[in-house]
C-alpha atoms as a PDB file:
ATOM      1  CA  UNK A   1      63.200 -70.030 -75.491  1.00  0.00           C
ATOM      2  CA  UNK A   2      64.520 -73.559 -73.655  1.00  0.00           C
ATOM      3  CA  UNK A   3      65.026 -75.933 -76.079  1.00  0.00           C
ATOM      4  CA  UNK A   4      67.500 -79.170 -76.322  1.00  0.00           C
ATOM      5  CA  UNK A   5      69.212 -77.873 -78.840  1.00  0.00           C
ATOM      6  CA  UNK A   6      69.595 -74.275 -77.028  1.00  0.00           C
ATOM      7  CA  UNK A   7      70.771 -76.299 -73.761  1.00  0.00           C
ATOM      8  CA  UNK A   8      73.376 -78.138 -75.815  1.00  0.00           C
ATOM      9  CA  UNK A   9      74.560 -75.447 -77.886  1.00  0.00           C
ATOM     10  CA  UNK A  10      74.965 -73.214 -74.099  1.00  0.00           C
ATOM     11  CA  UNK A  11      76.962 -76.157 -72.601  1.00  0.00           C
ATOM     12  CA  UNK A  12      79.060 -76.945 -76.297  1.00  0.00           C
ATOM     13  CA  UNK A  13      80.173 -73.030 -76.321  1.00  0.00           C
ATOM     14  CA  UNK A  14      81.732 -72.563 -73.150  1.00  0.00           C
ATOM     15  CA  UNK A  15      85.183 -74.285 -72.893  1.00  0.00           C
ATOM     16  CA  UNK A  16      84.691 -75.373 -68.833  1.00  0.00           C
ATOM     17  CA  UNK A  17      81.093 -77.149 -69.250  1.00  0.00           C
ATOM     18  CA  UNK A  18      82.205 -78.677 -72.440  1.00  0.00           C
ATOM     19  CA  UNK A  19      85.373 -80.324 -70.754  1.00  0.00           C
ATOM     20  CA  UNK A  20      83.282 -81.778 -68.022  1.00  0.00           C
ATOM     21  CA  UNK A  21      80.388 -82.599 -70.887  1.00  0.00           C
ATOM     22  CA  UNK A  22      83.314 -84.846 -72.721  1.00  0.00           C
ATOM     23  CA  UNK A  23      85.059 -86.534 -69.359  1.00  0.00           C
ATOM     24  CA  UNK A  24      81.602 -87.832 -68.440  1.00  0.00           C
ATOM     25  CA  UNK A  25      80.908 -89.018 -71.712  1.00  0.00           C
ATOM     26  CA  UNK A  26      84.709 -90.372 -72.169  1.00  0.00           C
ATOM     27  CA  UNK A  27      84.456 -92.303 -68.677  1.00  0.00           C
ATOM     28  CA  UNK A  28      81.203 -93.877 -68.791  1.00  0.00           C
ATOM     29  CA  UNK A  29      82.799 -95.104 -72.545  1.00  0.00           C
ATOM     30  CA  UNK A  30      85.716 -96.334 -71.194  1.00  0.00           C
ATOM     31  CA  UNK A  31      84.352 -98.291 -68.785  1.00  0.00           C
ATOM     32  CA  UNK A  32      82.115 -99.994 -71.077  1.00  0.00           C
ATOM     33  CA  UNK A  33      84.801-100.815 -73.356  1.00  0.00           C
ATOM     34  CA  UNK A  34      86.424-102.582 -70.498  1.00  0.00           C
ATOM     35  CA  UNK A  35      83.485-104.507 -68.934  1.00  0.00           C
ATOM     36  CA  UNK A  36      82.374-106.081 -72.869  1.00  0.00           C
ATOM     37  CA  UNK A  37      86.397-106.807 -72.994  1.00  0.00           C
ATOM     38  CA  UNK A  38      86.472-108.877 -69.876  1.00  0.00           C
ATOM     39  CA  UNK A  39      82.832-110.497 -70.456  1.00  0.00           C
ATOM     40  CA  UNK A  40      84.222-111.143 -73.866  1.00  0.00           C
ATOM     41  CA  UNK A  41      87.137-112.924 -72.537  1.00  0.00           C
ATOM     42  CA  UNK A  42      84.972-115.035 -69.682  1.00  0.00           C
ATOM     43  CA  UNK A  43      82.067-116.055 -72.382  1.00  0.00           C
ATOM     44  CA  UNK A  44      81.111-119.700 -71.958  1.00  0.00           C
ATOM     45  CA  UNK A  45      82.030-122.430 -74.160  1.00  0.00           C
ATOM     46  CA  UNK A  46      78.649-122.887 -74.974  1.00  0.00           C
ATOM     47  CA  UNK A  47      78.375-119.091 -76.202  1.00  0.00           C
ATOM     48  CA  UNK A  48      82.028-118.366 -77.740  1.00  0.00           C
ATOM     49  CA  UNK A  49      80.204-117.231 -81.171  1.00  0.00           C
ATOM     50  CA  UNK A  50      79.312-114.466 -79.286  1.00  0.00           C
ATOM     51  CA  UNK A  51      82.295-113.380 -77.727  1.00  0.00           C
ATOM     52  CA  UNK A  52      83.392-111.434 -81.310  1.00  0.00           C
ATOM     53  CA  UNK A  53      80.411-109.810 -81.154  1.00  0.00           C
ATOM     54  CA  UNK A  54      80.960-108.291 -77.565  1.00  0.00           C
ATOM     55  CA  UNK A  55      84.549-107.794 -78.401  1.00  0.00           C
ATOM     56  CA  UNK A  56      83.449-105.654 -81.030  1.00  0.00           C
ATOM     57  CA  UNK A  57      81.086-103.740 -78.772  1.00  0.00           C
ATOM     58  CA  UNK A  58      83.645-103.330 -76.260  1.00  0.00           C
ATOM     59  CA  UNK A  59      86.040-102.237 -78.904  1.00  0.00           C
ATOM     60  CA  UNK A  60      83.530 -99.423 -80.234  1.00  0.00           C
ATOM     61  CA  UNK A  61      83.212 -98.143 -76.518  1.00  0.00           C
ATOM     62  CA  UNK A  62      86.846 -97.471 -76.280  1.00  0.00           C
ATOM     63  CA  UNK A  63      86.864 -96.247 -79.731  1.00  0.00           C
ATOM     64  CA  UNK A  64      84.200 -93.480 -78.166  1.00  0.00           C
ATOM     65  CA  UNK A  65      85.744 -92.544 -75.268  1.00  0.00           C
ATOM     66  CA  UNK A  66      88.730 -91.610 -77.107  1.00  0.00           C
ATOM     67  CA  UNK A  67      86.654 -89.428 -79.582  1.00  0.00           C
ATOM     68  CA  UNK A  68      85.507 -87.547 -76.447  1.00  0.00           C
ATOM     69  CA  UNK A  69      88.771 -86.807 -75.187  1.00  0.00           C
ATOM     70  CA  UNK A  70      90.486 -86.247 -78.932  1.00  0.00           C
ATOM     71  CA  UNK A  71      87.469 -83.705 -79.421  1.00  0.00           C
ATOM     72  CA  UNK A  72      88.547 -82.130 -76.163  1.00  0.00           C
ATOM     73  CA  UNK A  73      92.626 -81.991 -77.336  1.00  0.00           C
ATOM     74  CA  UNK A  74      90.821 -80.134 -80.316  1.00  0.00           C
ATOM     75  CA  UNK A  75      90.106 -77.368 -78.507  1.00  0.00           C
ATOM     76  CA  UNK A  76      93.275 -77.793 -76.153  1.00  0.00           C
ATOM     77  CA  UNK A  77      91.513 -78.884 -73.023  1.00  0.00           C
ATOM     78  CA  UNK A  78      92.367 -81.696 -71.118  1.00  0.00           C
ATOM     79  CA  UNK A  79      89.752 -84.152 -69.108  1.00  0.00           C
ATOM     80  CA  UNK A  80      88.239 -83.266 -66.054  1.00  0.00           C
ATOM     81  CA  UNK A  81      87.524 -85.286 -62.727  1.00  0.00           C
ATOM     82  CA  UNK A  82      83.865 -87.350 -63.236  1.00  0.00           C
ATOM     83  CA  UNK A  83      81.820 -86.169 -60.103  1.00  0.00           C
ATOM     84  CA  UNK A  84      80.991 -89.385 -58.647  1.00  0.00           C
ATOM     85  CA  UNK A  85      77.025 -88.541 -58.329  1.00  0.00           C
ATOM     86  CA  UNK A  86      77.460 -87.747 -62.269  1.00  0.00           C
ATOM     87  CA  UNK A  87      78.973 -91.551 -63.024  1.00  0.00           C
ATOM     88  CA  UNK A  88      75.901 -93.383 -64.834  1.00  0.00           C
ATOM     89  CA  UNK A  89      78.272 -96.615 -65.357  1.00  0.00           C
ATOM     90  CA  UNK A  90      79.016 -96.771 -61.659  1.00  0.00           C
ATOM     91  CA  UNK A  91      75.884 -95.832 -59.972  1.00  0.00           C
ATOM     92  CA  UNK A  92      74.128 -98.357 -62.316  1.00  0.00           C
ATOM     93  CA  UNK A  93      76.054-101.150 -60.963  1.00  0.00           C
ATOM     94  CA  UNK A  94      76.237 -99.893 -57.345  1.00  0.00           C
ATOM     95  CA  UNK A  95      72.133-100.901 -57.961  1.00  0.00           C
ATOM     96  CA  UNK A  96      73.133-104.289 -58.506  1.00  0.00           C
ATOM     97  CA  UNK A  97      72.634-103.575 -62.420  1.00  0.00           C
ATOM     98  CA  UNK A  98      74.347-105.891 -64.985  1.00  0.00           C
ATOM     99  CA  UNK A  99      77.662-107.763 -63.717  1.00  0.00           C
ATOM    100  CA  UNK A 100      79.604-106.330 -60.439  1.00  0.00           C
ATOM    101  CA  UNK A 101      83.221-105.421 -61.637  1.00  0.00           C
ATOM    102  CA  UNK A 102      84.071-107.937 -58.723  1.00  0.00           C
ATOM    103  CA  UNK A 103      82.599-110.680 -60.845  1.00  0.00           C
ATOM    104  CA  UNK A 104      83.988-109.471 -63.836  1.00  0.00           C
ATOM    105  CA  UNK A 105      87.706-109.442 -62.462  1.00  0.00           C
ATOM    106  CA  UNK A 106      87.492-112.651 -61.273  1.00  0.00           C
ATOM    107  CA  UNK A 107      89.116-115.240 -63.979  1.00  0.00           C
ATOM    108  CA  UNK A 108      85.970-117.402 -63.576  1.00  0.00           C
ATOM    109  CA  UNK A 109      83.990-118.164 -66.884  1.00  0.00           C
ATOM    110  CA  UNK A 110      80.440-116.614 -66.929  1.00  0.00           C
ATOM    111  CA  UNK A 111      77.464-118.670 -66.959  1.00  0.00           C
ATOM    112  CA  UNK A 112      74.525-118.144 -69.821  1.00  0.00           C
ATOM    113  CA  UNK A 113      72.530-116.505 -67.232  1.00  0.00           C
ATOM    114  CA  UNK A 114      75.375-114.249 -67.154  1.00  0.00           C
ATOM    115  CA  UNK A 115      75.428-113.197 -70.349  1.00  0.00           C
ATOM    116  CA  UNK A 116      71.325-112.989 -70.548  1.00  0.00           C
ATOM    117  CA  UNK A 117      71.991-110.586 -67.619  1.00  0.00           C
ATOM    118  CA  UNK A 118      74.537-108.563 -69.578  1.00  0.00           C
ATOM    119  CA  UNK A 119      72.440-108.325 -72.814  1.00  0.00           C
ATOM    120  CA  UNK A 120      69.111-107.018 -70.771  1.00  0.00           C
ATOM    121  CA  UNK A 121      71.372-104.716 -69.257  1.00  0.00           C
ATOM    122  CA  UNK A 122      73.103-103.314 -72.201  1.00  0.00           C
ATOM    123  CA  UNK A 123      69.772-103.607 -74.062  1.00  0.00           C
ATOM    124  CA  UNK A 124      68.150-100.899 -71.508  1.00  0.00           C
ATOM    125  CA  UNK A 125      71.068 -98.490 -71.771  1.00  0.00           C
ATOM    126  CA  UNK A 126      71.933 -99.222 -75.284  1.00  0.00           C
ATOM    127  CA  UNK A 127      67.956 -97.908 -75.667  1.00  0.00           C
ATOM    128  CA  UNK A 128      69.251 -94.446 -73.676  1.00  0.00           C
ATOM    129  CA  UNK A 129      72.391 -94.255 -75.290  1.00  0.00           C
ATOM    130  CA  UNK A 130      70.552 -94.729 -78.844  1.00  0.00           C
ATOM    131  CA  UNK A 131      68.098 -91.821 -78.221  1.00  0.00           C
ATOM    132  CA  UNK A 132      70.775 -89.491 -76.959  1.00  0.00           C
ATOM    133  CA  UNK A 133      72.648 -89.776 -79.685  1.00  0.00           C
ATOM    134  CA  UNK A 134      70.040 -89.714 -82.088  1.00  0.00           C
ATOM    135  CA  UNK A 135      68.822 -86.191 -79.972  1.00  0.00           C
ATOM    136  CA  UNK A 136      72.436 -84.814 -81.020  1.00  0.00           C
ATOM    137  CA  UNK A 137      72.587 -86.197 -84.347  1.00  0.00           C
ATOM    138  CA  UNK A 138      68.906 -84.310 -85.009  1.00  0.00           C
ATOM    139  CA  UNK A 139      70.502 -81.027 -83.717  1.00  0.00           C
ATOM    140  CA  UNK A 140      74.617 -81.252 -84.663  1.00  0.00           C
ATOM    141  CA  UNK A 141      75.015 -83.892 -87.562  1.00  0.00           C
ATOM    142  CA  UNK A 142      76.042 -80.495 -89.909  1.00  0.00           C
ATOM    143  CA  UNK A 143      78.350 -78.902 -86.592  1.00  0.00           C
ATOM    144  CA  UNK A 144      81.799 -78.488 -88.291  1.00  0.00           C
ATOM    145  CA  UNK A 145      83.242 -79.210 -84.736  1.00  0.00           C
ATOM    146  CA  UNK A 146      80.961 -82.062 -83.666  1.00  0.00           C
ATOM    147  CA  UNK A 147      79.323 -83.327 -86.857  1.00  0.00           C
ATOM    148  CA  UNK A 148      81.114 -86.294 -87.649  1.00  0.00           C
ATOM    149  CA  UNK A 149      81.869 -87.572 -84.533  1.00  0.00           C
ATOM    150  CA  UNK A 150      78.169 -87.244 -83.250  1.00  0.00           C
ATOM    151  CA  UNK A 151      77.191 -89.198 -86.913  1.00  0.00           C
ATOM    152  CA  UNK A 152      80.135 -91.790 -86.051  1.00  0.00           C
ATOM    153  CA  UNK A 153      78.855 -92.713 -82.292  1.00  0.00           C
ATOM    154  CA  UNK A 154      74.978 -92.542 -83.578  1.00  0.00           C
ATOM    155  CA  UNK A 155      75.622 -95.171 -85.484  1.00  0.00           C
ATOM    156  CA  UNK A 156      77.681 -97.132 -83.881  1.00  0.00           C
ATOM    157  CA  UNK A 157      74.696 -96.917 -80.725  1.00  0.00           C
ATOM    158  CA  UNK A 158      72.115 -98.013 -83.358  1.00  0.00           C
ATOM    159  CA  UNK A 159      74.078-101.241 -84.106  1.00  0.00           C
ATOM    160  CA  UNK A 160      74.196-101.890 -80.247  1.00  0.00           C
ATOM    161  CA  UNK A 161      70.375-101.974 -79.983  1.00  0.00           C
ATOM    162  CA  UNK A 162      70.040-103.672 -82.884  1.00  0.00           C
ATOM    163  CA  UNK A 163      72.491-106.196 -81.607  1.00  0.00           C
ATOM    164  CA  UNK A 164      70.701-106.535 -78.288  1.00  0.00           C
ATOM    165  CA  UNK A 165      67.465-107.124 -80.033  1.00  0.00           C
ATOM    166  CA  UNK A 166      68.723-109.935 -82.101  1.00  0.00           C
ATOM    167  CA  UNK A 167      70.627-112.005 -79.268  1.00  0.00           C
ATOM    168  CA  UNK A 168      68.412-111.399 -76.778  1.00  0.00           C
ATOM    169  CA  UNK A 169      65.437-112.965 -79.205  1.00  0.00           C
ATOM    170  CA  UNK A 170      67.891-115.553 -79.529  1.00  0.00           C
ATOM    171  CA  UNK A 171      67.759-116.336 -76.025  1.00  0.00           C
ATOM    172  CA  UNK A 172      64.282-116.448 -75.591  1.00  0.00           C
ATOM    173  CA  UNK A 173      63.535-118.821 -78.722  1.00  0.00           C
ATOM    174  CA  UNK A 174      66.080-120.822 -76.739  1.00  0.00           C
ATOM    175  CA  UNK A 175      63.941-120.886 -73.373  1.00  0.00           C
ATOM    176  CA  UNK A 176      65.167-118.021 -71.238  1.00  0.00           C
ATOM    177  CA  UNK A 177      62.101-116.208 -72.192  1.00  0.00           C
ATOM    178  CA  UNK A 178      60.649-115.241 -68.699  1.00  0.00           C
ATOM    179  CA  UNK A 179      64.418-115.018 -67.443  1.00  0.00           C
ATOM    180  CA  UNK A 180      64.852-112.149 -70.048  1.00  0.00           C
ATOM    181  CA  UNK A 181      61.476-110.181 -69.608  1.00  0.00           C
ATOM    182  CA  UNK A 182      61.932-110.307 -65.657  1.00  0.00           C
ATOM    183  CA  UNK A 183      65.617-108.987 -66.050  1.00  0.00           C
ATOM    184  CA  UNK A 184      65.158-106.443 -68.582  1.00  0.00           C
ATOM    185  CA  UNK A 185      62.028-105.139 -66.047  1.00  0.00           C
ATOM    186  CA  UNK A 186      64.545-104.970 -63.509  1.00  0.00           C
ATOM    187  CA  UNK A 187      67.065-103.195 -65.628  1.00  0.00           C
ATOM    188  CA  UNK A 188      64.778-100.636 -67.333  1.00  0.00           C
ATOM    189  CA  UNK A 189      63.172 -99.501 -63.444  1.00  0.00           C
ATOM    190  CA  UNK A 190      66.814 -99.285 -61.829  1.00  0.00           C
ATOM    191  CA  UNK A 191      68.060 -97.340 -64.856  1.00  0.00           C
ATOM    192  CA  UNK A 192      65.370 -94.679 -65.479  1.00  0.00           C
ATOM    193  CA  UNK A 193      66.124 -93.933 -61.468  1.00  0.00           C
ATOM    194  CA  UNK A 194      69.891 -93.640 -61.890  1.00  0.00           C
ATOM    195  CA  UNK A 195      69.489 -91.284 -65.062  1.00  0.00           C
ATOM    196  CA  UNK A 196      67.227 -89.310 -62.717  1.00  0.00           C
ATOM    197  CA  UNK A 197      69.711 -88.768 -60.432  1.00  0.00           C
ATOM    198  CA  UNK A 198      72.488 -88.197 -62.760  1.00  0.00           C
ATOM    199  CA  UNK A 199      70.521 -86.011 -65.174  1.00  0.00           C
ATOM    200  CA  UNK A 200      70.096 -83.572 -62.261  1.00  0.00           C
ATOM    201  CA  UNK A 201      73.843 -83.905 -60.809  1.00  0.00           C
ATOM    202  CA  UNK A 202      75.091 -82.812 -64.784  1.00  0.00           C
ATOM    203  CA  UNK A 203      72.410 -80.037 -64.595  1.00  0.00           C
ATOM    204  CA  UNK A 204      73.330 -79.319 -60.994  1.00  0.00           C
ATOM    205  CA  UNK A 205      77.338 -78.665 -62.150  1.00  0.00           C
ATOM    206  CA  UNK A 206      76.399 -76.836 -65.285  1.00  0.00           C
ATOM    207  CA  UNK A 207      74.122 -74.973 -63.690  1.00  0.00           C
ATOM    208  CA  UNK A 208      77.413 -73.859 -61.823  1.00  0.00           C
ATOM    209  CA  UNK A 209      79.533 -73.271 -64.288  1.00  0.00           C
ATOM    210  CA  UNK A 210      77.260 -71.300 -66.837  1.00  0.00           C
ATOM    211  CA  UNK A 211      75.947 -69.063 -63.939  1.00  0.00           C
ATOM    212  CA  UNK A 212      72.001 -70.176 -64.797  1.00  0.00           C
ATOM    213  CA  UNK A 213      69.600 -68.448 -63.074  1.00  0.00           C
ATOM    214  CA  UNK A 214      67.405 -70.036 -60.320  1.00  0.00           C
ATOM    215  CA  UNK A 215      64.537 -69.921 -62.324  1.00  0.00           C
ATOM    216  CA  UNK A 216      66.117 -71.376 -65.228  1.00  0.00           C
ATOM    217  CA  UNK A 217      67.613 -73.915 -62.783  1.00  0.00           C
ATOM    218  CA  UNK A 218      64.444 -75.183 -61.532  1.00  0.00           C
ATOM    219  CA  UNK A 219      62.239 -75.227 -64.967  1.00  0.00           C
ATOM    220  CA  UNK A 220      65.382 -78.049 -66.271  1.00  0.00           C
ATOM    221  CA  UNK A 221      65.082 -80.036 -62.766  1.00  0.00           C
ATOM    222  CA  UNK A 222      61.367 -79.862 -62.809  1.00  0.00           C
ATOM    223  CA  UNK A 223      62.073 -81.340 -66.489  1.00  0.00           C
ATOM    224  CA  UNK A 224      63.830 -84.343 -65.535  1.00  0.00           C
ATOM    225  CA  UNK A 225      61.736 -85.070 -62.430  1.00  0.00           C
ATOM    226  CA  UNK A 226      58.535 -84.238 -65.030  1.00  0.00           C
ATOM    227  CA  UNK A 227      60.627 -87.343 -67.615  1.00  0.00           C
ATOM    228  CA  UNK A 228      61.111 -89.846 -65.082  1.00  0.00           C
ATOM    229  CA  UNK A 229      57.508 -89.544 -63.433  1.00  0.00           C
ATOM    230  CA  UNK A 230      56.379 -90.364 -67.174  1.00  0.00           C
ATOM    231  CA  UNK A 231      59.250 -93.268 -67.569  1.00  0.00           C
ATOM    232  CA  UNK A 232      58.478 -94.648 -64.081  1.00  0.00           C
ATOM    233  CA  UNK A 233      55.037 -95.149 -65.571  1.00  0.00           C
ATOM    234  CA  UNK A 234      54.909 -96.134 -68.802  1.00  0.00           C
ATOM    235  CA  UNK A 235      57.854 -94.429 -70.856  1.00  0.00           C
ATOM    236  CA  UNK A 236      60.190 -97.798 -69.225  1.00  0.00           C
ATOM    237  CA  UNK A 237      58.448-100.215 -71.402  1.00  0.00           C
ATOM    238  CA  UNK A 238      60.193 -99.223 -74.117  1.00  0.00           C
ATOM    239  CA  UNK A 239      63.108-100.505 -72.679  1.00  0.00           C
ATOM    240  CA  UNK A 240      62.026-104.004 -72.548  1.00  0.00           C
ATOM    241  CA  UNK A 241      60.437-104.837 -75.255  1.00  0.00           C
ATOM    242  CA  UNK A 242      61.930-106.731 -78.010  1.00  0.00           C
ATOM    243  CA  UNK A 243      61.862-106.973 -81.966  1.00  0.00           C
ATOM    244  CA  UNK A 244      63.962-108.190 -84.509  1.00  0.00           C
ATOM    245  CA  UNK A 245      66.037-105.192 -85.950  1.00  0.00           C
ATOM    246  CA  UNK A 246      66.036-104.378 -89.846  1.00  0.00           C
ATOM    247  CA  UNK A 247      69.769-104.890 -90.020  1.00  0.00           C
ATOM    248  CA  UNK A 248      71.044-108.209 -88.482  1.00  0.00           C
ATOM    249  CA  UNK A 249      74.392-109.011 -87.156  1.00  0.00           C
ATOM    250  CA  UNK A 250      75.047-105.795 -86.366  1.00  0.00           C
ATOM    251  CA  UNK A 251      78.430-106.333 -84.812  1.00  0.00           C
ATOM    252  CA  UNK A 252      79.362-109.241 -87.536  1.00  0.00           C
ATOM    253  CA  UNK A 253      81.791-107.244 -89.047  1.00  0.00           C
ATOM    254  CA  UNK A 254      85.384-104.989 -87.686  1.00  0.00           C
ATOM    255  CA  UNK A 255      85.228-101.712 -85.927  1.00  0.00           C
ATOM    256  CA  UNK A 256      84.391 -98.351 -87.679  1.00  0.00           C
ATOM    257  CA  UNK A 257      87.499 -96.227 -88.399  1.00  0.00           C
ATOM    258  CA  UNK A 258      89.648 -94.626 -85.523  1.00  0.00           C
ATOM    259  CA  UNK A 259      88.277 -91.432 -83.460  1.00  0.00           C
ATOM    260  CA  UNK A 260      90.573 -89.139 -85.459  1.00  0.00           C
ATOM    261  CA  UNK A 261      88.616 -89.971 -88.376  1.00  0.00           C
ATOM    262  CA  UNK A 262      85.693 -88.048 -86.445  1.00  0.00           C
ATOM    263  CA  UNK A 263      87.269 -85.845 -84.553  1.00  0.00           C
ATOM    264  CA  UNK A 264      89.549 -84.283 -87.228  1.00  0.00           C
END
């Protein structure tokens, strides 16, 4: 029977899909790490209380993208090229998505509508990242091989919502209420398309790699298609939405221990 946890465990086992599995996960990381380090550094004056906080989220980015590729050394691969149609991070800015690179390489300082852009953003695919993780954690929190560092990144996406959730309500108390809603809309209906496309590009290479049959091939891409026609919707308003999280100041405190710590 096709289950998630069947899927997974078919693209965990084989040493070429779970090399290309880690480089996508390890480059969309890395690239977050980088874009929270440079908003960090360009925060306003006005918001500079916040720029530990994105620091910190930055930081835990990096943090996972070098659990991906120590989890590959583990079994003495080495990273793959990223397809280009599989790069979430990229295609999700080539839709005008959060702030351009351009922007962010600039040595400008952001403005507050910046950073209310950001936080939408990173609230939407905080919300995907948060549910994928939590999809592995349900299925490979006891793995001896993947265990801890699956438990390590949950929880570390968790605090990102939660963070999101808390600023972002800050924000709106603070007048940027219909700024927020219309952004996060925005967000939320460019992201569910990009995961679309993404989810069946991944599918499309493992499909590849593993040898599925046609059949098999076309119940997961009927799957996806069968997700996003429920996201586009309804399923997206659960991206935009906002409450304040049971644990505040999520990102108050210093970075979770090293990837070896997880990967070991």
């Amino acid at each position: 029977m096709l289950s998630a946890k069947s899927l997974f465990q078919e693209i965990l086992d084989d040493d070429e899909s779970f090399a290309l599995f880690c480089s996508i996960a390890a480059s969309g990381e890395s690239q977050g790490g980088w874009e929270n380090a440079r908003i960090a550094e360009l925060v306003p004056e006005t918001q500079r209380a916040l720029a530990p906080k994105i620091t910190r989220h930055g930081a835990d980015e990096d943090k996972h993208g070098r659990i991906f590729n120590a989890l590959l050394r583990k079994r003495g691969l080495s990273p793959v090229p990223v397809p280009p149609e599989t790069d979430y991070t990229m295609l999700l800015e080539r839709s005008g998505i959060g702030l351009a690179h351009g922007r962010l390489r600039r040595d400008e300082p952001l403005t507050v509508q910046d950073i209310v852009t950001y936080l939408a953003h990173s609230r939407v695919t905080e919300q995907r990242a948060s549910e994928q993780m939590e999809l592995l954690r349900r299925h490979f929190a006891d793995d001896p091989e993947l265990g801890r560092a699956v438990r390590m990144i949950a929880g570390d996406e968790d605090n990102h919502l939660a963070y999101c959730h808390e600023e972002l309500l800050r924000f709106a108390y603070a007048g940027h209420g219909r700024a927020i809603q219309r952004t996060l809309r925005e967000c939320a209906l460019a992201e569910i398309r990009v995961y679309r496309d993404v989810s069946l590009a991944v599918m499309a290479h493992m499909g590849r790699i593993l040898n599925w049959p046609r059949p098999k091939a076309a119940v997961l891409s009927a799957g996806i298609r069968a997700v996003y026609a429920y996201e586009r919707v309804a399923g997206w308003r659960r991206m935009v939405s906002l409450r304040m999280p049971e644990r505040s100041n999520a990102l108050g405190g210093p970075a979770t221990p090293e990837p070896e710590a997880a990967a070991g």
